[in-house]
Protein backbone atom coordinates (compact mmCIF):
# COMPACT_ATOMS: atom_id res chain seq x y z
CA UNK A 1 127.14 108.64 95.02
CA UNK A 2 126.69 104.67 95.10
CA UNK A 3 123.69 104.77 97.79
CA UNK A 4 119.70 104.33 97.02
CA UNK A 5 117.39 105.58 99.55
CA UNK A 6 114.34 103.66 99.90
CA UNK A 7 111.12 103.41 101.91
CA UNK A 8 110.61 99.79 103.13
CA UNK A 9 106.43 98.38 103.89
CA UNK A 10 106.27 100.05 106.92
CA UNK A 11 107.29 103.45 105.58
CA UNK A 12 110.80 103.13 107.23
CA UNK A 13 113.38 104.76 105.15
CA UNK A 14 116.37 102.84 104.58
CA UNK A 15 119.46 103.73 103.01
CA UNK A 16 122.16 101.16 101.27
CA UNK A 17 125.44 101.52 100.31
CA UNK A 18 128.04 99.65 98.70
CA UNK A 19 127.57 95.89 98.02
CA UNK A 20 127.51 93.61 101.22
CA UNK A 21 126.59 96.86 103.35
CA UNK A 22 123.75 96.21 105.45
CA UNK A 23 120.46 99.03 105.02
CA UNK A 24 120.78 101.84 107.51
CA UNK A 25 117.74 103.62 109.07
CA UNK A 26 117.17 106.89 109.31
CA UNK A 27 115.38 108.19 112.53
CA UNK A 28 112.38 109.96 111.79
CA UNK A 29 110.19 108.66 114.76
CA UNK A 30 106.54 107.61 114.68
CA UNK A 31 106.48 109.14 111.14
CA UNK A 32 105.59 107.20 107.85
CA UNK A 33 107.99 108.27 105.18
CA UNK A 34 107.20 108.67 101.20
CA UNK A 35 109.09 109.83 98.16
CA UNK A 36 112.71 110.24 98.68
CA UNK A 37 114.59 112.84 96.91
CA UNK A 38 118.71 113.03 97.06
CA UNK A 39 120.79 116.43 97.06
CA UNK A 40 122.56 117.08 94.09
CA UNK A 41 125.68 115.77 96.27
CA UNK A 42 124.21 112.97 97.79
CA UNK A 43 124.48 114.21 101.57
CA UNK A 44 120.88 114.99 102.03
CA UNK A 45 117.57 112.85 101.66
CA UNK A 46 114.74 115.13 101.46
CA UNK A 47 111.25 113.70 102.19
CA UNK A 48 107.65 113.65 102.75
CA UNK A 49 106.26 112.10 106.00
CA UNK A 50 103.00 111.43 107.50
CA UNK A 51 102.61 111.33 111.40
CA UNK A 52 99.06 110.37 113.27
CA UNK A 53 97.74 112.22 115.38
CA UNK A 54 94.62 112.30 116.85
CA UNK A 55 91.52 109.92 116.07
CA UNK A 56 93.41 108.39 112.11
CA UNK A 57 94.03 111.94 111.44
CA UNK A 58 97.86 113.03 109.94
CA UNK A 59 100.61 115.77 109.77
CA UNK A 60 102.07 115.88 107.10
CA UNK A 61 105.91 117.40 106.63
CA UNK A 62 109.06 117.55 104.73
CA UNK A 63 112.01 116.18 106.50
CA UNK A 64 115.70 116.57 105.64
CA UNK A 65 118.35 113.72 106.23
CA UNK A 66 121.94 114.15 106.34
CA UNK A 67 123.72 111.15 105.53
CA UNK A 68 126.46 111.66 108.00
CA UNK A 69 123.58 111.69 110.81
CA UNK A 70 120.69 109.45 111.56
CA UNK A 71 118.04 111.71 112.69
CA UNK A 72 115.83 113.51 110.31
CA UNK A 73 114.48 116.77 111.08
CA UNK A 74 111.49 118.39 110.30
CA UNK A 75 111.88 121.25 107.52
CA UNK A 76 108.28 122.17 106.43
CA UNK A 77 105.02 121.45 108.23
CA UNK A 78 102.08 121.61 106.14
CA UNK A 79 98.88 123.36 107.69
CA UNK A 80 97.19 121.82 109.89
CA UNK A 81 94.17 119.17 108.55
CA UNK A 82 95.70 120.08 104.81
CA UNK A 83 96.20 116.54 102.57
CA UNK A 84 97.91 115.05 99.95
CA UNK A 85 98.30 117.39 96.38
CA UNK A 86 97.09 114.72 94.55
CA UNK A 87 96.26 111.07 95.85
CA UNK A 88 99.19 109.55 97.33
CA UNK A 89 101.24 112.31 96.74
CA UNK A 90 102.13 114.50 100.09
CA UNK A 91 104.28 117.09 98.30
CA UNK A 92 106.53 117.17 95.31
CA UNK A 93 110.30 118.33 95.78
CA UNK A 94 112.47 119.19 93.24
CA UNK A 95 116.41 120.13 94.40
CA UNK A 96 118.34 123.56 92.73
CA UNK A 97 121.12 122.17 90.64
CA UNK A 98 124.15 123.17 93.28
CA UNK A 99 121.83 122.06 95.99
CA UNK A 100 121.13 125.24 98.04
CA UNK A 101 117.70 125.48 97.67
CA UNK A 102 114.79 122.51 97.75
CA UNK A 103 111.11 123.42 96.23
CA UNK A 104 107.93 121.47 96.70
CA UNK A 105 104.57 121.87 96.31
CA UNK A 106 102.31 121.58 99.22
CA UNK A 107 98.66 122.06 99.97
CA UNK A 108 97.84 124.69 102.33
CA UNK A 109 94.39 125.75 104.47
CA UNK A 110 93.43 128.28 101.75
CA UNK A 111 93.46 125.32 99.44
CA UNK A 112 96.44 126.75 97.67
């Protein structure tokens, strides 16, 4: 894998290849996206993205990428008014070795 994934100041995540490619965006509309995490292959992006709703309030989910796509999709949807695990931090995710499997920590409405 020669890529980085990034998120750019408007939570727009970006990712760049070789040298001289230009950044490439990856649809994940009206959502704000945080901590990037690559597959152990380098085909997926999973990641943690806030979308407003009503009155300032957010969603918060974990999206999945595919690099030979441009449109995330939604994999995990947190409870509904649930925040952050700690501040700043929607979720943490943590990919299985061969890739199969993706854990993360997220806050539920039991406060779990």
């Amino acid at each position: 894998m020669n890529s980085i994934a990034y998120v750019d100041h408007e939570g727009i995540l970006n990712v760049l290849g070789g040298a001289g490619d230009s950044p490439r965006r990856i649809n994940a509309p009206d959502t704000y996206c945080t901590w990037p995490n690559w597959s152990p292959d380098g085909r997926t992006i999973a990641f943690s993205g806030y979308q407003s709703v009503d009155a300032g309030d957010n969603e918060l989910g974990m999206y999945l990428a595919d690099l030979d796509g441009d449109d995330a999709r939604l994999a995990y949807a947190n409870d509904f008014e649930t925040g952050e695990i700690a501040p700043n931090t929607p979720h943490y995710s943590l990919w299985s070795p061969d890739g199969s499997k993706l854990a993360f920590v997220a806050q539920t409405s039991d406060g779990a």
